[in-house]
Protein backbone atom coordinates (compact mmCIF):
# COMPACT_ATOMS: atom_id res chain seq x y z
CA UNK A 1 49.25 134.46 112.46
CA UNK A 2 48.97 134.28 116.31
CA UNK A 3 45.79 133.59 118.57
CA UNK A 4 45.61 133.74 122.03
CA UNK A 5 42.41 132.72 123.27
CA UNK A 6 41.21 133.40 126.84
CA UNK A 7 44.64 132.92 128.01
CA UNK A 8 45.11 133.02 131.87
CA UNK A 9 48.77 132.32 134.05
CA UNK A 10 49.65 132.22 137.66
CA UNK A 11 53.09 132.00 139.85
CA UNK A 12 51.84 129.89 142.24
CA UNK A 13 49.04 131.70 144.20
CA UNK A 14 49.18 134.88 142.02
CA UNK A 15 47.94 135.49 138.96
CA UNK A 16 50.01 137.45 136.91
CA UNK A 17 47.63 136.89 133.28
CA UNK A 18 43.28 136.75 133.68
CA UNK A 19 41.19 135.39 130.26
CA UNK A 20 43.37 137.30 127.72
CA UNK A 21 41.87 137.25 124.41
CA UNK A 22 43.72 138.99 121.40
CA UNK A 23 44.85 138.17 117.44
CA UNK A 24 47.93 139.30 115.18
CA UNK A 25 47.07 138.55 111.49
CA UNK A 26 49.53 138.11 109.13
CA UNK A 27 51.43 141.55 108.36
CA UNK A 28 49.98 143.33 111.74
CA UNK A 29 52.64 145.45 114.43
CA UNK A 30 50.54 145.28 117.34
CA UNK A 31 51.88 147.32 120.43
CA UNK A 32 51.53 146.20 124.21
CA UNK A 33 51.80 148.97 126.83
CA UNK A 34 50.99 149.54 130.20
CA UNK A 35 52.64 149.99 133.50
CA UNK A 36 55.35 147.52 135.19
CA UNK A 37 53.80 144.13 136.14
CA UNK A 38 50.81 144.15 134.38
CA UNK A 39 51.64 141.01 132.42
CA UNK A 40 52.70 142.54 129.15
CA UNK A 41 56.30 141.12 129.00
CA UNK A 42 54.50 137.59 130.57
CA UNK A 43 52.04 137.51 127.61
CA UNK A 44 54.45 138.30 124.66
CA UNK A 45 56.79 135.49 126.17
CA UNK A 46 53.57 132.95 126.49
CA UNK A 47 53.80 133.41 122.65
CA UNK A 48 56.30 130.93 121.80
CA UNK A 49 56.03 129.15 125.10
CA UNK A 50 58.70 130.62 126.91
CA UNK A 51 56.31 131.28 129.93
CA UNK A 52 53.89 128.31 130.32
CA UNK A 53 49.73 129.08 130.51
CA UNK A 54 47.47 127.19 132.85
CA UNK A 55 44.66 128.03 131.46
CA UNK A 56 43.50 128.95 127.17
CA UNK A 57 45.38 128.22 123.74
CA UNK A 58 47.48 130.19 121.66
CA UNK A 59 47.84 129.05 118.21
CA UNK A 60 50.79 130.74 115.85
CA UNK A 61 50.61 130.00 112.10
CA UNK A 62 48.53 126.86 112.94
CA UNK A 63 50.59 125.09 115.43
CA UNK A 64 49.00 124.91 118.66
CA UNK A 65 51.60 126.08 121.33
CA UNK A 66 50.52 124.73 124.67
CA UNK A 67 49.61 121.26 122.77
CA UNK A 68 52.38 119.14 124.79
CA UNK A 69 52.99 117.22 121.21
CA UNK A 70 53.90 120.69 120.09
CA UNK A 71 57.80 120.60 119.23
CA UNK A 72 59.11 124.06 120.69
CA UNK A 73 62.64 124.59 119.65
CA UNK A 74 61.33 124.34 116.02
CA UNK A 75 58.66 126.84 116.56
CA UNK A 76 60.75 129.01 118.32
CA UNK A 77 63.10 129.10 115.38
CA UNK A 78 60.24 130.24 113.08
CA UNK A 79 59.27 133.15 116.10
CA UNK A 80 62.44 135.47 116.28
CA UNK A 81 62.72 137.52 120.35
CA UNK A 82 64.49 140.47 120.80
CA UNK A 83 64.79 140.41 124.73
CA UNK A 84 65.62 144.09 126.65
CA UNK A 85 68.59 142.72 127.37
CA UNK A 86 70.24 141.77 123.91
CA UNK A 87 70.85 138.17 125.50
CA UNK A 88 74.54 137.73 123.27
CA UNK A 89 77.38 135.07 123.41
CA UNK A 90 79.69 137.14 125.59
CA UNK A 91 82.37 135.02 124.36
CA UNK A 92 81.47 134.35 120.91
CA UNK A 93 82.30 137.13 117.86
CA UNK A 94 79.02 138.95 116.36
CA UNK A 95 79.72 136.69 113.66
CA UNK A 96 79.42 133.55 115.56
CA UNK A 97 76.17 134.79 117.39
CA UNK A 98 74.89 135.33 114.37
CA UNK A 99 75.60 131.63 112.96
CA UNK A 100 75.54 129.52 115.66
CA UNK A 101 71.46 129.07 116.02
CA UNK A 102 71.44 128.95 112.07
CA UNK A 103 73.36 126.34 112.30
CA UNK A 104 72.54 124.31 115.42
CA UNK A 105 68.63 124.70 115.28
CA UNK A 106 68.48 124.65 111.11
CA UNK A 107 71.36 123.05 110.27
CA UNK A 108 72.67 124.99 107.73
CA UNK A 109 76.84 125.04 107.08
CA UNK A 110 78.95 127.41 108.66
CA UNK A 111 80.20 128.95 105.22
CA UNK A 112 76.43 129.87 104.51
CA UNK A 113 75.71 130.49 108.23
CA UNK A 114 78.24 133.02 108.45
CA UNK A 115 77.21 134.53 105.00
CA UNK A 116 73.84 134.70 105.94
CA UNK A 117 74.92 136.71 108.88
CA UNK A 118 77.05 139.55 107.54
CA UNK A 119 74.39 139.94 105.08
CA UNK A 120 71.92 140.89 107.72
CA UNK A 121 74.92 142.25 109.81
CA UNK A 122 75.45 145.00 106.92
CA UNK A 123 71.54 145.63 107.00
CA UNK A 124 71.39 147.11 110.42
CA UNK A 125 74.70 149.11 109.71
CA UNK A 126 76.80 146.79 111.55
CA UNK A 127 78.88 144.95 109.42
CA UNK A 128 82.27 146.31 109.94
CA UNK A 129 82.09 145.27 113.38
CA UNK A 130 81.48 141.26 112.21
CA UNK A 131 84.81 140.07 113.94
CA UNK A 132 84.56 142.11 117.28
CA UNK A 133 82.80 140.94 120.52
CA UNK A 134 79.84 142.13 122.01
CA UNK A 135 81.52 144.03 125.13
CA UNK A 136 83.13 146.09 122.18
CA UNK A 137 79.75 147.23 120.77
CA UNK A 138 77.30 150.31 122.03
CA UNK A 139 74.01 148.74 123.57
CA UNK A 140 72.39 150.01 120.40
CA UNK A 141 74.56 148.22 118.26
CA UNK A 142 74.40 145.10 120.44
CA UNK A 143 70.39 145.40 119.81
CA UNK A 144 70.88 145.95 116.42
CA UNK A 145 72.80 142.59 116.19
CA UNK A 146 70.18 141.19 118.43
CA UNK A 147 67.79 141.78 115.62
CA UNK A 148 69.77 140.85 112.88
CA UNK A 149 70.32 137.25 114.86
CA UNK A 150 66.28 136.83 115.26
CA UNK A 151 66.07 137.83 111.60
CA UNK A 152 68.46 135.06 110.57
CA UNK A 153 66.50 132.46 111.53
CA UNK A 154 64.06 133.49 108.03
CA UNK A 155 61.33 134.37 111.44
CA UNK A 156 57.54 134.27 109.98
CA UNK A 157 57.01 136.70 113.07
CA UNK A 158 58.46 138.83 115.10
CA UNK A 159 58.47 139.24 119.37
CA UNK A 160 60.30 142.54 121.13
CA UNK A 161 60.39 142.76 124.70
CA UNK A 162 60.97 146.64 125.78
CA UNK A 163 64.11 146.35 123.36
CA UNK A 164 65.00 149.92 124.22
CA UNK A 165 64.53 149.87 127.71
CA UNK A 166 67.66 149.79 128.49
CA UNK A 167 69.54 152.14 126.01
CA UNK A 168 71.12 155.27 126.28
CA UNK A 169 68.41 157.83 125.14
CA UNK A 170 70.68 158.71 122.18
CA UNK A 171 70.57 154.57 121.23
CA UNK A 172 67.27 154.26 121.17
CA UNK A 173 66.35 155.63 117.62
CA UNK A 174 69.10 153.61 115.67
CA UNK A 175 66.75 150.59 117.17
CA UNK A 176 63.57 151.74 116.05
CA UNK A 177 64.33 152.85 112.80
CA UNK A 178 65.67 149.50 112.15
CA UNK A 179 61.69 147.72 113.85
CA UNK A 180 60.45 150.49 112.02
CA UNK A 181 62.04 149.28 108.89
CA UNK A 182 61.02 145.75 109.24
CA UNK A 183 57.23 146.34 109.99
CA UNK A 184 57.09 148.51 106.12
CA UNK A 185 58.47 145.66 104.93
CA UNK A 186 55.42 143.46 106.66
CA UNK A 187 56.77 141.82 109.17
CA UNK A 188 54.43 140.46 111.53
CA UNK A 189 55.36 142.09 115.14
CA UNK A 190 54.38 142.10 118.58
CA UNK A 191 56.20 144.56 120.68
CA UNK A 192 56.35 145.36 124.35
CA UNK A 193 57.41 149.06 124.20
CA UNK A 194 56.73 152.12 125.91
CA UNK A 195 57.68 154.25 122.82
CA UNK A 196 54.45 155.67 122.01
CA UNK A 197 55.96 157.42 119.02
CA UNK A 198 57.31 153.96 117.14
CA UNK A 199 53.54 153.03 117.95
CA UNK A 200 51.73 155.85 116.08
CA UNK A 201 54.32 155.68 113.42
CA UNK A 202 54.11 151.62 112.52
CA UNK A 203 51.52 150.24 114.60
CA UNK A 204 48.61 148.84 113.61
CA UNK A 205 46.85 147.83 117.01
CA UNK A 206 47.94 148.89 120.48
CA UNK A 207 46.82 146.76 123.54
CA UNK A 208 46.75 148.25 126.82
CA UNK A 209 47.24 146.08 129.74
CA UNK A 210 46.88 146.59 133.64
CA UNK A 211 47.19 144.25 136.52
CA UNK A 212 47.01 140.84 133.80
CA UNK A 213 44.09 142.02 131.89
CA UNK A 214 44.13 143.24 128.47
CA UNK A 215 42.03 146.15 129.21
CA UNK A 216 42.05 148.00 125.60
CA UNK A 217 42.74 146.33 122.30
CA UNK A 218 42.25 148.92 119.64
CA UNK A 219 43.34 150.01 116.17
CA UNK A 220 46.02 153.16 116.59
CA UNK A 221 44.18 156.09 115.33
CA UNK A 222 40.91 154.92 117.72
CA UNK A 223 43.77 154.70 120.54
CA UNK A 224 45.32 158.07 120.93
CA UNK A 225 42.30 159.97 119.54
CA UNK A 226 39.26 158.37 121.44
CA UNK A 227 38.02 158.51 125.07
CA UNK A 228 40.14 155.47 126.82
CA UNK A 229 39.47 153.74 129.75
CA UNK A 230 40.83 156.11 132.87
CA UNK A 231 43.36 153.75 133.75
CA UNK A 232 44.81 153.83 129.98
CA UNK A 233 44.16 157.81 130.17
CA UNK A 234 45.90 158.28 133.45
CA UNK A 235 48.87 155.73 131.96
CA UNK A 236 48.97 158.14 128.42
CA UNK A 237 48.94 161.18 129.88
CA UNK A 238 52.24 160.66 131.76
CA UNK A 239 54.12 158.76 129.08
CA UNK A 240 52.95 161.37 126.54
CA UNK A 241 54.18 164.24 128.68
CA UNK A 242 58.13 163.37 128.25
């Protein structure tokens, strides 16, 4: 479902992603970790092109995404992002985030827009609040409705970056149990996350990355049970203490 092949990025003079190499087949919830700046929010976002590469390919369901012919608002509808910062219409009502890249981006009518929205609205547990506004809503529930927009656009993958990072402790779960819910239904994921529990629970693969290189790609159990690389050890052993 998504390739990137020996994918390397720079800001200017520094080089912020070296020759990363990884694969998400179709079903997979791979997790990227590792400590601030070491490129994993950069590489999920090179996914569907939001941050440009220099140098490699990635290829999602086919379509080659750094190909310039490569029309990007149509294959960013088809890959949904859940940003840390739920990224909602201030001004608009949950309903009308929900609706308005349904029907702007796929073109489908309000009526079935809107309909398409409190369905998924009432799947995360939010559909009673359809008709308020976002700065009426928990960050949780904002999330929540983050996810249920992404999911709107029928996504044929899924991209979260650190979307609990900044929740309340006590917010956090209602979020994963709702990612958790989507990857046992087989949604293909990639998720930036530090929650190493949501990762032994759901995820397939994690990848462990430090200072732009993808340092460990492994499957889960191999992860937390085998002899990592120090740097991954040293990173583990302080997450897994809190």
């Amino acid at each position: 479902m998504i390739e990137i092949n020996n994918v390397s990025k720079w800001y200017g003079k520094f080089q912020v992603l070296t020759d990363c190499t990884t694969n998400v087949a179709k079903g997979d919830v791979v997790v990227v970790c590792g400590p601030s700046g070491s490129g994993k929010s950069t590489l999920i976002k090179t996914v569907n092109a939001l941050e440009p590469i220099q140098q490699g390919d990635i290829v999602v369901d086919g379509i080659k995404v750094n190909d310039p012919k490569t029309n990007l608002p149509k294959l960013r509808s088809r890959v949904g992002m859940v940003f840390q910062h739920f990224e909602l219409f201030p001004h608009l009502s949950i309903t009308e985030n929900l609706a308005l890249a349904q029907r702007k981006v796929l073109g489908r009518p309000r009526d079935e827009a809107e309909a398409t929205g409190l369905k998924l609205l009432e799947r995360v547990g939010l559909k009673a609040h359809a008709h308020k506004f976002p700065g009426q809503l928990s960050g949780g529930q904002q999330q929540r409705v983050a996810i249920a927009r992404a999911l709107a656009m029928n996504p044929i993958a899924m991209l979260f970056d650190e979307p609990t990072s900044a929740l309340d402790p006590e917010m956090i779960s209602e979020v994963l149990d709702i990612m958790v819910q989507l990857a046992h239904e087989g949604m293909t994921m990639m998720v930036v996350t530090h929650e190493m529990g949501f990762a032994r629970k759901v995820a397939n693969r994690v990848i462990f990355m430090d200072e732009g290189h993808i340092v460990e790609d492994a499957g889960k159990e191999e992860f937390f049970s085998t002899e990592r690389c120090a740097r991954a050890q040293q990173f583990l052993s302080k997450i897994l203490q809190h």
